[in-house]
N, C-alpha and C. Protein backbone atom coordinates (compact mmCIF):
# COMPACT_ATOMS: atom_id res chain seq x y z
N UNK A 1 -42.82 -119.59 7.40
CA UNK A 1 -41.65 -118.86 7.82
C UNK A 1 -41.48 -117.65 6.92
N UNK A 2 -42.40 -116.49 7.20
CA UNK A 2 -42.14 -115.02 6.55
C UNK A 2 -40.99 -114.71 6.18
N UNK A 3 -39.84 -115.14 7.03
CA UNK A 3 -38.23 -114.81 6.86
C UNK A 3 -37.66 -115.25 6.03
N UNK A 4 -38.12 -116.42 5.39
CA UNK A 4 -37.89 -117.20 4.34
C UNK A 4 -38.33 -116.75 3.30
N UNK A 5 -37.98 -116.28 1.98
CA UNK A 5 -38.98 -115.66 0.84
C UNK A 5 -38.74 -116.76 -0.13
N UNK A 6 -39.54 -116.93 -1.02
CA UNK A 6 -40.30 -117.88 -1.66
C UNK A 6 -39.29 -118.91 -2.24
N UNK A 7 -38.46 -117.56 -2.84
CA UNK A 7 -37.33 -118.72 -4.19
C UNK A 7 -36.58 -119.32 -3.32
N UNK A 8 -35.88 -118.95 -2.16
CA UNK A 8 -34.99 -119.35 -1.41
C UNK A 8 -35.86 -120.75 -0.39
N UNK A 9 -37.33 -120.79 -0.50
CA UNK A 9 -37.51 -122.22 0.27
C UNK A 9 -37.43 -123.10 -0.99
N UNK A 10 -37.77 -122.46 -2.46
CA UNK A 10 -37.85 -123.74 -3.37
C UNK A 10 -36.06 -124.36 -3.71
N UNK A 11 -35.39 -123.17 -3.42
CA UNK A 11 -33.99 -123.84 -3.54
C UNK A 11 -33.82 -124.71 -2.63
N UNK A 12 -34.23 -124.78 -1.23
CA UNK A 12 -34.09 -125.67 0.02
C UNK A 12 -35.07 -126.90 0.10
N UNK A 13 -36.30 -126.68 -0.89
CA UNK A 13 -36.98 -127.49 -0.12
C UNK A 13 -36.96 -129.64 -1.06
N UNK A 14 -35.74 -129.39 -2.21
CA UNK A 14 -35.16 -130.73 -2.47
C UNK A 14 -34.50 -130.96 -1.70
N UNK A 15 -33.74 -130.33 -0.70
CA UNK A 15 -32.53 -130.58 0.17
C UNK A 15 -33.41 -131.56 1.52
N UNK A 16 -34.57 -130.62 2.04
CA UNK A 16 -35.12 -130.95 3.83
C UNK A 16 -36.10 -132.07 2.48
N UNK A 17 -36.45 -132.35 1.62
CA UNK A 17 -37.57 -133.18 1.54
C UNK A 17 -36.28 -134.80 1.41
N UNK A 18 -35.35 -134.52 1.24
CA UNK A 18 -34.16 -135.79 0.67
C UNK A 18 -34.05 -135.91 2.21
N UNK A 19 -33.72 -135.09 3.04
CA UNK A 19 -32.95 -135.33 4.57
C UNK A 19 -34.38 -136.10 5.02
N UNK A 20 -35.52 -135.47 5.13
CA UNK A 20 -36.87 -136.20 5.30
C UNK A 20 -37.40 -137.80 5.16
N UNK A 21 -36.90 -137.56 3.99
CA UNK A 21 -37.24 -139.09 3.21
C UNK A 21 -36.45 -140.58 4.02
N UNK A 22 -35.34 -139.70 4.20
CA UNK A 22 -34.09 -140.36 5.02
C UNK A 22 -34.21 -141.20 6.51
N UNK A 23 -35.10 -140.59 6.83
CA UNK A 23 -35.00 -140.65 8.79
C UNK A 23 -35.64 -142.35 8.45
N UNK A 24 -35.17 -142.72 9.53
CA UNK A 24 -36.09 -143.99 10.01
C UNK A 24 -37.63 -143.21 10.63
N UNK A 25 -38.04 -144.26 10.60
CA UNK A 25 -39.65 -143.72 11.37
C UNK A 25 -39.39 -143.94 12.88
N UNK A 26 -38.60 -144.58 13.17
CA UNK A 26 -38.01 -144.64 14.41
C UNK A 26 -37.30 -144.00 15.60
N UNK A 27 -36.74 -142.69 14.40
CA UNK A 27 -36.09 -142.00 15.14
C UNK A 27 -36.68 -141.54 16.42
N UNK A 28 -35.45 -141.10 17.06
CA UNK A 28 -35.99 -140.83 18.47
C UNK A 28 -35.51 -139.26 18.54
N UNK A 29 -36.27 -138.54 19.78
CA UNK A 29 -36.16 -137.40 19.91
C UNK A 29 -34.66 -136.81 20.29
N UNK A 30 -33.80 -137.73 20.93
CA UNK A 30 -32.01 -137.51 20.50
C UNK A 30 -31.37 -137.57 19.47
N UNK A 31 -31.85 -138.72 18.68
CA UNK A 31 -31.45 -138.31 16.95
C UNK A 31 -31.47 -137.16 16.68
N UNK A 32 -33.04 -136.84 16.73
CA UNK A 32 -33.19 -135.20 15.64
C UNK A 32 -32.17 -134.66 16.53
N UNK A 33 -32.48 -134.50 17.64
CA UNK A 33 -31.62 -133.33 18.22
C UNK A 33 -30.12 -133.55 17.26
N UNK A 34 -29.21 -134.69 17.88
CA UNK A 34 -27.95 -134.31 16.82
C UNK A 34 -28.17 -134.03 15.76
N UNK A 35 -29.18 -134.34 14.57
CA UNK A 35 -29.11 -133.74 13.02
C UNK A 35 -29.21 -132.72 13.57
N UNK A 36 -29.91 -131.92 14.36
CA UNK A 36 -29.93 -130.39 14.36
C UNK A 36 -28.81 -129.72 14.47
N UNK A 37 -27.98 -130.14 15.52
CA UNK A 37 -26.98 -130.28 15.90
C UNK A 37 -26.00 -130.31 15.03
N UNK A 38 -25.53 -130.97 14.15
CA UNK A 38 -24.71 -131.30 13.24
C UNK A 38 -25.11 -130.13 12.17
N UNK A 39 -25.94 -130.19 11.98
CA UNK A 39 -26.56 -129.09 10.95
C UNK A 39 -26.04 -127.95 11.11
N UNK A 40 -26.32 -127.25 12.68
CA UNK A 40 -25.61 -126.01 13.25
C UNK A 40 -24.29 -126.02 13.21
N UNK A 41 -23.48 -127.27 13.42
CA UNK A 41 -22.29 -127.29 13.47
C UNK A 41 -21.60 -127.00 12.11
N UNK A 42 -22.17 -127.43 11.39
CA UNK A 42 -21.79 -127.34 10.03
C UNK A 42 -21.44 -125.89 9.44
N UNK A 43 -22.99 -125.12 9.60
CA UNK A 43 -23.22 -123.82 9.54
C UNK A 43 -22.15 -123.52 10.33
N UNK A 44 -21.67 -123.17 11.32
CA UNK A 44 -20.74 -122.62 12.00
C UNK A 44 -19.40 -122.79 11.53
N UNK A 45 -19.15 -123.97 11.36
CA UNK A 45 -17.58 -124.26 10.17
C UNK A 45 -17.88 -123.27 9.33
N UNK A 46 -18.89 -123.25 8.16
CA UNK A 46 -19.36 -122.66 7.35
C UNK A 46 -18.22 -121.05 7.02
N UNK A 47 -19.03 -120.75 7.98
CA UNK A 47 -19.34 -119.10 8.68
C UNK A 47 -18.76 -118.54 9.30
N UNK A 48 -17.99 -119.58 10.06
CA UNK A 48 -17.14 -118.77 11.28
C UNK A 48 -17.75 -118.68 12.43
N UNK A 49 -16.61 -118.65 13.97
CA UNK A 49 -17.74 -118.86 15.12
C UNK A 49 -17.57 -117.48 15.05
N UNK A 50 -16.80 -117.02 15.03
CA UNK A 50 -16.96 -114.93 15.47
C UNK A 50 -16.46 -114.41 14.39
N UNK A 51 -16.88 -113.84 13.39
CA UNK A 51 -16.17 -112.80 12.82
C UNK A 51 -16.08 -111.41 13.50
N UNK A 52 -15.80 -110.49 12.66
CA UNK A 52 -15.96 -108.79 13.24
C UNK A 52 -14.27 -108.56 13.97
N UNK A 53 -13.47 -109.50 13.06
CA UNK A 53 -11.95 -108.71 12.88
C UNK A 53 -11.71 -109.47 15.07
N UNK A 54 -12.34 -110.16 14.98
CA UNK A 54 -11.85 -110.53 16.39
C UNK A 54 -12.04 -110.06 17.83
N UNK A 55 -12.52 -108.81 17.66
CA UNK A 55 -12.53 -107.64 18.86
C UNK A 55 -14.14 -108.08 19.31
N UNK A 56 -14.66 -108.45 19.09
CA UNK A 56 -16.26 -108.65 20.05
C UNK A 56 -16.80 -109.66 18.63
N UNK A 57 -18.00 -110.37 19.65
CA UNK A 57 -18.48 -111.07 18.95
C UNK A 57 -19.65 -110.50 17.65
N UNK A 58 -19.35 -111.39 17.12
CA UNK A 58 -20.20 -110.45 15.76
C UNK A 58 -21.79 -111.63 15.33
N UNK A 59 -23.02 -110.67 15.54
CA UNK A 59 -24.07 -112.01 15.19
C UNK A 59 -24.64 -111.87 13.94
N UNK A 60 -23.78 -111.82 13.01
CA UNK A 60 -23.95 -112.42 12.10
C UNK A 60 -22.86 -113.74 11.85
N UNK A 61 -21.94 -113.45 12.33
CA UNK A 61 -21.08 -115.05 12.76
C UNK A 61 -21.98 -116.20 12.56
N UNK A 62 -21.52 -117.42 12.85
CA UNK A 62 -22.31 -118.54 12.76
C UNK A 62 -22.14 -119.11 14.08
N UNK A 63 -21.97 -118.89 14.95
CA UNK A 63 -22.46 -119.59 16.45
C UNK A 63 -23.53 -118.69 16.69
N UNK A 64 -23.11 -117.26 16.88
CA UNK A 64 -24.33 -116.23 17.31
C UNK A 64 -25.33 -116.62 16.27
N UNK A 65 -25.47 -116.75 15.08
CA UNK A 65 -26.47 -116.35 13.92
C UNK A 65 -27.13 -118.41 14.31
N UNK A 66 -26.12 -119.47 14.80
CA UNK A 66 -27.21 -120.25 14.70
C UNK A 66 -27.89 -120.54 16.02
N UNK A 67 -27.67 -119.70 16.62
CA UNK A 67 -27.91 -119.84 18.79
C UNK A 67 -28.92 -119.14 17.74
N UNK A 68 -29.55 -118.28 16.86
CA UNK A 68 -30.52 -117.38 17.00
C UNK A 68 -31.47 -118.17 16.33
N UNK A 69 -31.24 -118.81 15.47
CA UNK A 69 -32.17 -119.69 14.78
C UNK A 69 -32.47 -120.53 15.29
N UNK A 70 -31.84 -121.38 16.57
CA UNK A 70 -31.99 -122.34 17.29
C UNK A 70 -33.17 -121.73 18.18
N UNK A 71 -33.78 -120.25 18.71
CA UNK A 71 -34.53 -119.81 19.82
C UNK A 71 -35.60 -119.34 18.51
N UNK A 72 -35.62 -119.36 17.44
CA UNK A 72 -36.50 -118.68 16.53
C UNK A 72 -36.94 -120.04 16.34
N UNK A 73 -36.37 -121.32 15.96
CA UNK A 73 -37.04 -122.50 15.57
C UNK A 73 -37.80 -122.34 17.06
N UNK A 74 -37.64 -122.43 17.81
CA UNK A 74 -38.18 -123.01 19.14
C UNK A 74 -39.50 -122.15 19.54
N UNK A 75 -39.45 -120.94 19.25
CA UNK A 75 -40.48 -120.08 19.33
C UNK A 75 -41.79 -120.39 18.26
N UNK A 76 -40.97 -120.73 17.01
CA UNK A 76 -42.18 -120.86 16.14
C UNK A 76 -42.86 -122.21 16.63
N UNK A 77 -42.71 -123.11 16.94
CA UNK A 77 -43.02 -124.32 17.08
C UNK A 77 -43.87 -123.57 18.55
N UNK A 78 -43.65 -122.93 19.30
CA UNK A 78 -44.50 -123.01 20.31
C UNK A 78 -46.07 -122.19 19.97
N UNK A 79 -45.43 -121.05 18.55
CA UNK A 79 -46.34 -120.25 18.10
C UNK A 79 -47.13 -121.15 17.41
N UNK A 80 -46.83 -122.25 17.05
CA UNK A 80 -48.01 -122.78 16.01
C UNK A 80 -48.42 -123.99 17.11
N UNK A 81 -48.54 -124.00 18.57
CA UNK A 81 -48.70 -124.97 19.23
C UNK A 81 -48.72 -126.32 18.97
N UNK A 82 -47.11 -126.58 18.51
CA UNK A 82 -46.87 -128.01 18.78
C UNK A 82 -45.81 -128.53 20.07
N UNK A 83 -45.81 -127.30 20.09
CA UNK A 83 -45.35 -128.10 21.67
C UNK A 83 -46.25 -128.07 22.85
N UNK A 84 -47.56 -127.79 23.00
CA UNK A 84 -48.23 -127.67 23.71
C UNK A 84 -48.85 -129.19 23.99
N UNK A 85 -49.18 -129.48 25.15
CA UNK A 85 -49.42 -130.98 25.44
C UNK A 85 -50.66 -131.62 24.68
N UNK A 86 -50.78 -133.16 24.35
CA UNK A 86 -51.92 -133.42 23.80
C UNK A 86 -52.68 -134.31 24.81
N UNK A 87 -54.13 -133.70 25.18
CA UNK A 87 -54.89 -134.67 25.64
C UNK A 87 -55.00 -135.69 25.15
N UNK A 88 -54.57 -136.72 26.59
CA UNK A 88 -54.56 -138.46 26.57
C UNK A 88 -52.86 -138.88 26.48
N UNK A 89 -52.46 -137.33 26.34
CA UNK A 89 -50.68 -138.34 25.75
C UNK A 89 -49.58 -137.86 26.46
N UNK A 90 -49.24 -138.70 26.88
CA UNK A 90 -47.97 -138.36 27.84
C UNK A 90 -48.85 -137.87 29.56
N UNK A 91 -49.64 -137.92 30.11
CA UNK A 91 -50.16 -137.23 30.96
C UNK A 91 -50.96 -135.84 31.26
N UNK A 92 -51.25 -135.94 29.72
CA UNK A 92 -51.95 -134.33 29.71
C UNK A 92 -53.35 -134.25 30.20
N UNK A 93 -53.50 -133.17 30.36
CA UNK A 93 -55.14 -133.55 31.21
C UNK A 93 -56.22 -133.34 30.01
């Protein structure tokens, strides 16, 4: 994640390796979704859903700023093809 510069993943990366450690192995693909979920929500308390004095929405706000990270996570994951199907699984050819 280029967008990410170095010091700022080592400040984060005790935080996602503790949330990591955490999960059941079980989890299911609705779990993550709410941690994600909750996560964004959080950020948005955070932040504010609109700043910019009220008159139009502002994206650096935290609904706009995490709707954007929510389509940037989703992109990268398609850029590094893991969402692309795996032969033998699920019906892939």
């Amino acid at each position: 994640m280029p967008y990410v510069d170095q010091a700022s993943r080592s400040r984060r990366e005790p935080i996602v390796d503790a949330a990591a450690q955490s999960l059941p192995r079980d989890v299911t693909a609705g779990e993550l979704n709410y941690l994600f979920t909750r996560l964004a929500l959080e950020f948005v308390r955070r932040r504010g859903v609109s700043a910019c004095g009220g008159r139009r929405p502002c994206p650096t706000a935290g609904g706009p700023a995490a709707a954007a990270a929510a389509r940037s996570s989703s992109s990268a994951w398609s850029r590094r093809g893991v969402t692309r199907p795996v032969r033998g699984c699920g019906g892939a050819p």
